[in-house]
Protein backbone atom coordinates (compact mmCIF):
# COMPACT_ATOMS: atom_id res chain seq x y z
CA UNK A 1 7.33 -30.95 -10.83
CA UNK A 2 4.86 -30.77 -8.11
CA UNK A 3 3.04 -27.40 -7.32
CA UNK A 4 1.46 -28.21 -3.99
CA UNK A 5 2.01 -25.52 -1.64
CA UNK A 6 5.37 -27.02 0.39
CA UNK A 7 6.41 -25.27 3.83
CA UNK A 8 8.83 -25.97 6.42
CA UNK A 9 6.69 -26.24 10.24
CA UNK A 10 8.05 -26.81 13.49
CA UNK A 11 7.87 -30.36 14.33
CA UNK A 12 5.52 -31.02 17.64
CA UNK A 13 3.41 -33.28 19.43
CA UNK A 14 1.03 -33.46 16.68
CA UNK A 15 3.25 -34.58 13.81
CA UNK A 16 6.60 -36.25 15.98
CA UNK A 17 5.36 -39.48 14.85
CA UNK A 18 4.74 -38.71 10.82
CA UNK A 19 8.57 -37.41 10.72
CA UNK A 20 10.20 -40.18 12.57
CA UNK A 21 7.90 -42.54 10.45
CA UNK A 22 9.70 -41.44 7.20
CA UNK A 23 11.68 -43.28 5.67
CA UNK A 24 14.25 -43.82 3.15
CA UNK A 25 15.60 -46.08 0.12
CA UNK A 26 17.51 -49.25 1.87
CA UNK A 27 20.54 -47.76 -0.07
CA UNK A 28 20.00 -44.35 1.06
CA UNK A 29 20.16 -44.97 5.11
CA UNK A 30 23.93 -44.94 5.46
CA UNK A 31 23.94 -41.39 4.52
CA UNK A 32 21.40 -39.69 6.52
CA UNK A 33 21.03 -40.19 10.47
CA UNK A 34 17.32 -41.32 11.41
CA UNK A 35 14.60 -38.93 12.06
CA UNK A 36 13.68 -40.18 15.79
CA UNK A 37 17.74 -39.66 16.64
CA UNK A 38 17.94 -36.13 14.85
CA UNK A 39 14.84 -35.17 17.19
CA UNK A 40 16.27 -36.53 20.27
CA UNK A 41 19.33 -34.38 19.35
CA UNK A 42 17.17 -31.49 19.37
CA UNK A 43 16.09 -31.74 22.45
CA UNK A 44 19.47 -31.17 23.78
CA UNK A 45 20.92 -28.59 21.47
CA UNK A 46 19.27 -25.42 21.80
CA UNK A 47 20.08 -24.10 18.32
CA UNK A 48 18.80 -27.35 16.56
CA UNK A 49 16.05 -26.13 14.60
CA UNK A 50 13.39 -29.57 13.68
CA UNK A 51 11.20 -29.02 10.79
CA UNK A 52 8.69 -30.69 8.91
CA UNK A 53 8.47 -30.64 5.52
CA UNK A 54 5.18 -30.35 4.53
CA UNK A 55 3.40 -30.82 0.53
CA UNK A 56 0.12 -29.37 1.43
CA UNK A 57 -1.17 -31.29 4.33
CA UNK A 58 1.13 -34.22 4.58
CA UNK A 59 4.55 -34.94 5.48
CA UNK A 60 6.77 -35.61 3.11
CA UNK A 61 10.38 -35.22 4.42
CA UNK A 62 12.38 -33.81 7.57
CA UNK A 63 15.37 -31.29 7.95
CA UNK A 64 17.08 -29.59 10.76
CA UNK A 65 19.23 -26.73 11.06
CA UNK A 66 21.49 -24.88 13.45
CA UNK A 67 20.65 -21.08 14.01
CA UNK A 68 23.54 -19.48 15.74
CA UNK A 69 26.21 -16.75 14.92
CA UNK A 70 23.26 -14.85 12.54
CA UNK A 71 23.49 -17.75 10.29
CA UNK A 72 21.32 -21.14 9.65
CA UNK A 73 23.62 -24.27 8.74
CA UNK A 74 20.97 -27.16 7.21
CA UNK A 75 22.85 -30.23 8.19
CA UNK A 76 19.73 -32.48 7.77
CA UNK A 77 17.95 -33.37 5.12
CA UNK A 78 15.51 -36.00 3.59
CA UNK A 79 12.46 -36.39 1.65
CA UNK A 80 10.46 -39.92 2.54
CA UNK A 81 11.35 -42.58 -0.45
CA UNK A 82 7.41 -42.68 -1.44
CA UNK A 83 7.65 -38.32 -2.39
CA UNK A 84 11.26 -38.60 -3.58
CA UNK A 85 11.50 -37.28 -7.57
CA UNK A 86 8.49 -35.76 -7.08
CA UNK A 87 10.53 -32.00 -6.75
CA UNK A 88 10.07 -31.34 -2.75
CA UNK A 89 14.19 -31.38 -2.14
């Protein structure tokens, strides 16, 4: 298990183009919408919450949840194939 400081940040400017660049296993895509489409959701949806998920200073996966009603709904989720099994999720 990894013990590297991991914390959620807001996704901006700065690292837009680390999250959409993550990627997963070729078996794994059907599951999970992409990163760049998730973001261009959030644009729209003002309760989309984008985050980065970060393992010290890099980024090693991407999530998003919904924060209405009092209550925060992940509904995406992934950790890049090269930091999977590595205990981030």
């Amino acid at each position: 298990m990894n013990t590297e400081d991991i914390r959620l940040v807001a996704v901006t400017r700065a690292n837009r183009a680390l999250v959409a660049a993550l990627e997963l296993a070729p078996e794994q895509r059907d599951f999970v919408a992409g990163n760049s489409e998730s973001l261009e959701e959030a644009e729209t949806d003002e309760d989309a919450r984008p985050r980065a998920i970060m393992a010290g200073t890099r980024v090693v996966g991407f999530l998003m949840y919904d924060a209405s009603d009092n209550e925060a709904l992940v509904y995406r989720f992934m950790i890049d194939r090269a930091h999977q099994g590595k205990g981030y999720g």
